[in-house]
C-alpha atoms as a PDB file:
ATOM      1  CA  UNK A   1      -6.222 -16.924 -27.977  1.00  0.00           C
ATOM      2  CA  UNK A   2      -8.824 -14.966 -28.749  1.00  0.00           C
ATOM      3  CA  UNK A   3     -12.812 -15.322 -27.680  1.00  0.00           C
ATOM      4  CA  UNK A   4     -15.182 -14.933 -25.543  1.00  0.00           C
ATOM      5  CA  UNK A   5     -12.927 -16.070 -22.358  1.00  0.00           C
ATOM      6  CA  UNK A   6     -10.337 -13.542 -23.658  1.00  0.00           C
ATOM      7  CA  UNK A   7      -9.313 -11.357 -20.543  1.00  0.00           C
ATOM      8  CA  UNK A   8      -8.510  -7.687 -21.334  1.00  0.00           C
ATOM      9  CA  UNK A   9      -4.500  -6.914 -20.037  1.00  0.00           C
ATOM     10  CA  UNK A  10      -5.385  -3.748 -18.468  1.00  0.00           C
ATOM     11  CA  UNK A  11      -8.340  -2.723 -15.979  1.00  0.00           C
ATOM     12  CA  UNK A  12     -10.727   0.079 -15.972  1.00  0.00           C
ATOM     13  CA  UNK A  13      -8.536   2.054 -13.319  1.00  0.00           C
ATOM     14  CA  UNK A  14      -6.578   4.495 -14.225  1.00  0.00           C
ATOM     15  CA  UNK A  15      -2.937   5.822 -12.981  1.00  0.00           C
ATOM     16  CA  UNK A  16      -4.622   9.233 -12.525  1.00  0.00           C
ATOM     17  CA  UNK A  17      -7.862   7.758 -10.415  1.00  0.00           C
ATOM     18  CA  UNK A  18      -5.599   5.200  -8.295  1.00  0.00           C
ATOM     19  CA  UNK A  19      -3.345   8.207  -7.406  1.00  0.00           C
ATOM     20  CA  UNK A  20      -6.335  10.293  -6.322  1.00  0.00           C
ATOM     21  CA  UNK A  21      -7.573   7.020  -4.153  1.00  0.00           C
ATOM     22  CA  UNK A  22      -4.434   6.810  -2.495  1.00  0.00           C
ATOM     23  CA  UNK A  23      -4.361  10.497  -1.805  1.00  0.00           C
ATOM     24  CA  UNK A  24      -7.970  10.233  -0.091  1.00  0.00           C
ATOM     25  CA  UNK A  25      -6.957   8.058   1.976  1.00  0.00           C
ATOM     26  CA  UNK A  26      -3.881   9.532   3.265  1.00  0.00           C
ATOM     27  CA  UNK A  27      -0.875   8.249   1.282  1.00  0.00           C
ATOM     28  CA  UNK A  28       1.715  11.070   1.119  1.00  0.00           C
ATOM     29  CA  UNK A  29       4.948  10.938  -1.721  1.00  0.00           C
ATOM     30  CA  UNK A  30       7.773   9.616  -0.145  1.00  0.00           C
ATOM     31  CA  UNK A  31      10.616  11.856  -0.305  1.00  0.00           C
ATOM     32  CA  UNK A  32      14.379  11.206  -1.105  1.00  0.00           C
ATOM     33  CA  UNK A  33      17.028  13.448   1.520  1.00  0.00           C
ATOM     34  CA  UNK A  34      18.772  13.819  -1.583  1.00  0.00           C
ATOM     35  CA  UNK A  35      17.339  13.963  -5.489  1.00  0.00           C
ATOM     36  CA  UNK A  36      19.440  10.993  -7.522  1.00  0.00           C
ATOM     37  CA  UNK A  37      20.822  11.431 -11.025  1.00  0.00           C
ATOM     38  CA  UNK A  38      18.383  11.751 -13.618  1.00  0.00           C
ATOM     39  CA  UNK A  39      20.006   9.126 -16.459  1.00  0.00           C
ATOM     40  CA  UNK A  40      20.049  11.016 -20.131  1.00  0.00           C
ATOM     41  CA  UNK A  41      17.529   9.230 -22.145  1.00  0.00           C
ATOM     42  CA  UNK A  42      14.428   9.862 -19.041  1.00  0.00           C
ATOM     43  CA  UNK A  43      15.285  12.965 -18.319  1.00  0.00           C
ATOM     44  CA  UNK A  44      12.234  14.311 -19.980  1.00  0.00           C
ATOM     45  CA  UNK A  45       9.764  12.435 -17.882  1.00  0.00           C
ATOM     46  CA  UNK A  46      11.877  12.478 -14.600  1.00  0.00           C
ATOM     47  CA  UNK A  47      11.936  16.119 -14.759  1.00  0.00           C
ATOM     48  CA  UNK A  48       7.960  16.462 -15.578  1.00  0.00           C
ATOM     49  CA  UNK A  49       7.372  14.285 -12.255  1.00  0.00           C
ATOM     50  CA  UNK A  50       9.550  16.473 -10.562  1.00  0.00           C
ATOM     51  CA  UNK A  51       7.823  19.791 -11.069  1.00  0.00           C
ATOM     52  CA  UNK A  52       4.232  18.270 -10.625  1.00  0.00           C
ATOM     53  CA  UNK A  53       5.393  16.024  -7.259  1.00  0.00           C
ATOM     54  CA  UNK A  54       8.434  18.141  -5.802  1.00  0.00           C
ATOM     55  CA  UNK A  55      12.206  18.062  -6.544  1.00  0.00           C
ATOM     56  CA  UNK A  56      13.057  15.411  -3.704  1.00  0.00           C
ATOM     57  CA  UNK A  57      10.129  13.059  -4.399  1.00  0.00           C
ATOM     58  CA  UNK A  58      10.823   9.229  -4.861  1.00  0.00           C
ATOM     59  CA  UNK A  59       9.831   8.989  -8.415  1.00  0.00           C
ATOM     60  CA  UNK A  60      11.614   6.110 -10.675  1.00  0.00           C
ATOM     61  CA  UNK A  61      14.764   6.028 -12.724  1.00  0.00           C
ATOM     62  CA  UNK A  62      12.385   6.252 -15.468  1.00  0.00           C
ATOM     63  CA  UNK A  63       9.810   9.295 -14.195  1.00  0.00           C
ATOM     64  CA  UNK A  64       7.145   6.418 -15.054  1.00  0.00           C
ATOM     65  CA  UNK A  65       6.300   5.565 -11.558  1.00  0.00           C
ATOM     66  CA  UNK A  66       6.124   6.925  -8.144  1.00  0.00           C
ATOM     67  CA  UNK A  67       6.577   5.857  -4.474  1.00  0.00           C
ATOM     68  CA  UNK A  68       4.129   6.213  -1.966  1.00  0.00           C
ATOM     69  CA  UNK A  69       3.509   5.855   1.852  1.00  0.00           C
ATOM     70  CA  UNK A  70       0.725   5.526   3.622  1.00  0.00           C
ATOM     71  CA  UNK A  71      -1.003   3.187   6.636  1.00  0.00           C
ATOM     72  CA  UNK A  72      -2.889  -0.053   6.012  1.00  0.00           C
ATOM     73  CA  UNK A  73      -6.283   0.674   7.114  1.00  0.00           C
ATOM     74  CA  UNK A  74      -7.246  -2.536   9.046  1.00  0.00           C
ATOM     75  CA  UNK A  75      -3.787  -3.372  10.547  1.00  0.00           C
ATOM     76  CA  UNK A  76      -2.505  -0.091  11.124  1.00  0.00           C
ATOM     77  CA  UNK A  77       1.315  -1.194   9.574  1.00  0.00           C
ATOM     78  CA  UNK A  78       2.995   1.613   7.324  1.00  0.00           C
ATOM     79  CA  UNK A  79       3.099   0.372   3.742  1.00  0.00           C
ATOM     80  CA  UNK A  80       5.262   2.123   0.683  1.00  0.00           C
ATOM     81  CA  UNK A  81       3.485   1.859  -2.679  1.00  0.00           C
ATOM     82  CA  UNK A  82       4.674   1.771  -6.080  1.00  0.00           C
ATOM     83  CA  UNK A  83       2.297   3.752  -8.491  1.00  0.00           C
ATOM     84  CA  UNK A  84       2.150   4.520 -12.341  1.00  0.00           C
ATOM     85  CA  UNK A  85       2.013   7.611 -13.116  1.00  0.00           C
ATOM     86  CA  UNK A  86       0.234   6.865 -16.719  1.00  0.00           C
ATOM     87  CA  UNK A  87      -1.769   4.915 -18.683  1.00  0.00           C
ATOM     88  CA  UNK A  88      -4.024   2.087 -17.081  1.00  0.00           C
ATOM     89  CA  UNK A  89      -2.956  -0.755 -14.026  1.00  0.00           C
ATOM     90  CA  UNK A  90      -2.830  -3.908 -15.314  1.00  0.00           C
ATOM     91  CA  UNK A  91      -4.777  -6.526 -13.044  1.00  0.00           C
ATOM     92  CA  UNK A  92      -2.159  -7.942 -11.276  1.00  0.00           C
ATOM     93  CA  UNK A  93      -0.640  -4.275 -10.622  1.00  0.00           C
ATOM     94  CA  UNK A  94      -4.618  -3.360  -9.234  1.00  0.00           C
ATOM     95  CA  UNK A  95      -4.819  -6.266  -6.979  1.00  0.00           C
ATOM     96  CA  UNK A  96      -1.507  -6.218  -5.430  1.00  0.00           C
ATOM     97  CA  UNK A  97      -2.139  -2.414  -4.713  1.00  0.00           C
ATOM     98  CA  UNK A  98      -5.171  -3.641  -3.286  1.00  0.00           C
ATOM     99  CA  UNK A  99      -3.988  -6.890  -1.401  1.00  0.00           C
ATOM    100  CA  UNK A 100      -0.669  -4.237  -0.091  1.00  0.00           C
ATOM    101  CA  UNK A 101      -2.715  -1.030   0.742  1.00  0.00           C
ATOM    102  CA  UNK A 102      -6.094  -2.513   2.350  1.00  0.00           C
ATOM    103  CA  UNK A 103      -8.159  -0.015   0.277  1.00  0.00           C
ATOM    104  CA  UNK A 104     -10.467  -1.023  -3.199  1.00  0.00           C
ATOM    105  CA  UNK A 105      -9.561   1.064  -5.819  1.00  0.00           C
ATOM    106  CA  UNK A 106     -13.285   1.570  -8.013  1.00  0.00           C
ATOM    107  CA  UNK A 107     -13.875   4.203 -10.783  1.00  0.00           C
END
């Protein structure tokens, strides 16, 4: 349906700008003790997250997405994140990075 109450899929944040927010705030990459397998047909992008995040970093099956961890700023709890490492966050993916890291992620 399209028209004037047509809702865009994607927000105006960015991977790259949700990454830095995260950063700012004192999210770190979680780490693996040991690096997994990288499956044949990601390789590519698995091994391009590895040289820009670290060789033990908790980046996806895919290389697509990264894990990190960080403290919820009003309640203190440590929280793990899921981020994209491309393209733009959807608006379910923004607000539940929101709603699970206590911060408000703004261009």
């Amino acid at each position: 349906m399209k028209g004037n109450d047509f809702k865009k899929q994607t927000s105006t944040i960015s991977a790259a700008r949700a990454l830095q927010v995260l950063q700012e705030a004192g999210f770190i990459v979680a780490t693996y003790s040991e690096a997994p397998e990288v499956k044949k047909a990601y390789r590519k992008d698995v091994l391009a997250a590895r040289r820009r995040f670290g060789e033990l970093a908790a980046i996806s099956a895919t290389g697509r997405s990264l894990t990190m961890i960080g403290r919820h700023p009003e309640t203190g709890q440590v929280v793990d994140v899921l981020v994209p490492l491309e393209d733009m966050l959807g608006h379910g993916a923004l607000e539940s990075l929101q709603k699970k890291t206590g911060l408000v992620f703004t261009q």
